[in-house]
Protein backbone atom coordinates (compact mmCIF):
# COMPACT_ATOMS: atom_id res chain seq x y z
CA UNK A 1 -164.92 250.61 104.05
CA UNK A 2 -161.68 249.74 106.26
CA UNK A 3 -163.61 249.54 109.32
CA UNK A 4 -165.72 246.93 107.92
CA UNK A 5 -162.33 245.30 106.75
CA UNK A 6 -160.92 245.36 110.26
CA UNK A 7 -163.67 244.03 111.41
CA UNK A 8 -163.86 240.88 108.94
CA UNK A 9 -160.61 240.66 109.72
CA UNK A 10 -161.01 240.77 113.67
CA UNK A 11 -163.64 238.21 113.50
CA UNK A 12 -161.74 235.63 110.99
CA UNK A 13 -158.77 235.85 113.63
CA UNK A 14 -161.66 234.72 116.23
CA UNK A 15 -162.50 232.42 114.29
CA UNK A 16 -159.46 230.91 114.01
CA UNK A 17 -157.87 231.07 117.26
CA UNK A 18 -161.12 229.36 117.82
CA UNK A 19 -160.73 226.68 115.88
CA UNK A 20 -157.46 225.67 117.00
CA UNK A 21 -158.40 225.82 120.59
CA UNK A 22 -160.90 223.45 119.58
CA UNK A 23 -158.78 220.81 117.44
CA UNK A 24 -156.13 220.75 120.47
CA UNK A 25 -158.58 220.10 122.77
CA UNK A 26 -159.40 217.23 120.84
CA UNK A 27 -156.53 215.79 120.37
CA UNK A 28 -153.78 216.48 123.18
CA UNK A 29 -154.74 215.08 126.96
CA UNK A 30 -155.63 217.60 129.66
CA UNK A 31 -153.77 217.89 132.83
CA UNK A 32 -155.84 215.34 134.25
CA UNK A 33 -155.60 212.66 131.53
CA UNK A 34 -152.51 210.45 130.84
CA UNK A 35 -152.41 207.89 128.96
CA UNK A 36 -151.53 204.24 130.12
CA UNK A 37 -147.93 203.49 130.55
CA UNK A 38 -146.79 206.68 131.06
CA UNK A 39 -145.27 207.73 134.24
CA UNK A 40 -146.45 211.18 135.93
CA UNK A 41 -143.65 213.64 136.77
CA UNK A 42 -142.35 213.37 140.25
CA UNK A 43 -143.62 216.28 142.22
CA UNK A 44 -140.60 217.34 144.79
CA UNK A 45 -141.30 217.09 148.37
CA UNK A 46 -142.40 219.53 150.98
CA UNK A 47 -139.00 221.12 152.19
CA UNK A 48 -136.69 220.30 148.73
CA UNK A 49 -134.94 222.98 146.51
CA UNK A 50 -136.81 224.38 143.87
CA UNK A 51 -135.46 226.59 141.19
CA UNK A 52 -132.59 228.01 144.29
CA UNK A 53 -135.31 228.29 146.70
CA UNK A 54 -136.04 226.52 149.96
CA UNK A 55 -139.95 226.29 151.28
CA UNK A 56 -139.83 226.79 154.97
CA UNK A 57 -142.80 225.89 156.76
CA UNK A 58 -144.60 227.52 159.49
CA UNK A 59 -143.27 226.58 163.07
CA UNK A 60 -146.32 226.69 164.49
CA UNK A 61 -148.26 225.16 161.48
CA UNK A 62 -149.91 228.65 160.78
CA UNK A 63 -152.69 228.68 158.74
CA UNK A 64 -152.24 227.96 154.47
CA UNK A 65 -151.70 231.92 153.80
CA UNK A 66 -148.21 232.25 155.23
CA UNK A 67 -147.25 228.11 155.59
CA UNK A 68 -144.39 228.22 152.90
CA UNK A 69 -142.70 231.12 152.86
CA UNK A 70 -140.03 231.07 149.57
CA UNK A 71 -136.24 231.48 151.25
CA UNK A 72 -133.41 231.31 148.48
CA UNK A 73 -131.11 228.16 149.60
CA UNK A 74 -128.16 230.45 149.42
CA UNK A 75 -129.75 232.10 152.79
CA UNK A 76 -130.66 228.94 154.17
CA UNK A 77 -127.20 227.89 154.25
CA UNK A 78 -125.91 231.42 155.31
CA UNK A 79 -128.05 231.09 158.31
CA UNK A 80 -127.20 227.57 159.26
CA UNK A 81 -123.79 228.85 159.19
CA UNK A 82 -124.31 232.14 161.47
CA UNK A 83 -125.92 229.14 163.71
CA UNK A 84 -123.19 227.01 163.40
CA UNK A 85 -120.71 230.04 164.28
CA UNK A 86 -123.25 230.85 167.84
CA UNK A 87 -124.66 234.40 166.28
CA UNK A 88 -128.16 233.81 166.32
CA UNK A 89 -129.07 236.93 166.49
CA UNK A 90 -127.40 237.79 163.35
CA UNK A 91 -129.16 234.74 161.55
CA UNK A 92 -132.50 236.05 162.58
CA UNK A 93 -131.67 239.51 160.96
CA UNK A 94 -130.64 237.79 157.57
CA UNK A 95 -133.91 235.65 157.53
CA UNK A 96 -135.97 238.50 158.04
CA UNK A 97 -134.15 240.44 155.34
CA UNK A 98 -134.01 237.99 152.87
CA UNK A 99 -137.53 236.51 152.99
CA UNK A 100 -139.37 239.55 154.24
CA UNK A 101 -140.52 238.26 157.38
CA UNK A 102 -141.61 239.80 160.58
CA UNK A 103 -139.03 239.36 163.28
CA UNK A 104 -140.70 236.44 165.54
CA UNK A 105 -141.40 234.16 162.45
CA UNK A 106 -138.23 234.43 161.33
CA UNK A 107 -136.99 233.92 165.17
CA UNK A 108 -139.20 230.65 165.21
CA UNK A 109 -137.77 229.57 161.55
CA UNK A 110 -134.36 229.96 162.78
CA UNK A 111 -135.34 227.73 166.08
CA UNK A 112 -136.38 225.22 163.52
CA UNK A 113 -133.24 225.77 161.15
CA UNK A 114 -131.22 224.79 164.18
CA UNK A 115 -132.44 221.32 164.14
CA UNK A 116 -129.89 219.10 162.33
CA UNK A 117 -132.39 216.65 161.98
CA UNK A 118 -134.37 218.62 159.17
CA UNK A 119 -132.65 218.44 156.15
């Protein structure tokens, strides 16, 4: 007799779950609706701080897989500083150790690091 109560009872929770699934499908928007007059969220660009973190891209435009690789903005700026100081040597080891890199991408994100131009 209980399992055929836990059962009922497993298939009313269904059923429910269901039915709410359904009814705010209904009537909230999707991700690709919105309705007139309201503005999308800005999306940050390429290259801004997210959350603490910095996305570096590729210096030789790799391929998708490794094009951003997550580097907190704390190391960022540790590294522009080793730069700034002439110890690139010493910036290339803290790249590699703080975003997990192998040594000649984090050699060519350095070289690109170096540029004052990139913000």
């Amino acid at each position: 007799m209980s399992l055929a109560l836990m059962l009922v009872a497993l298939l009313a929770a269904v059923g429910v779950l269901g039915l709410g699934v359904w009814v705010m499908g209904r009537f909230v928007p999707g991700d690709g609706e919105v309705p007139p007059g309201v503005p999308r969220p800005a999306v940050p660009e390429p290259g801004a701080p997210v959350g603490g973190y910095t996305l570096v891209r590729a210096a030789d435009g790799g391929d998708a897989a490794e094009a951003d690789v997550p580097v907190p903005a704390r190391t960022v700026a540790r590294v522009r500083e080793l730069l700034a100081l002439g110890r690139e040597i010493e910036a290339v080891r803290v790249l590699r150790d703080a975003a997990g890199m192998d040594e000649r991408r984090a050699r060519e994100t350095v070289d690109r690091l170096r540029d004052p131009r990139r913000p």
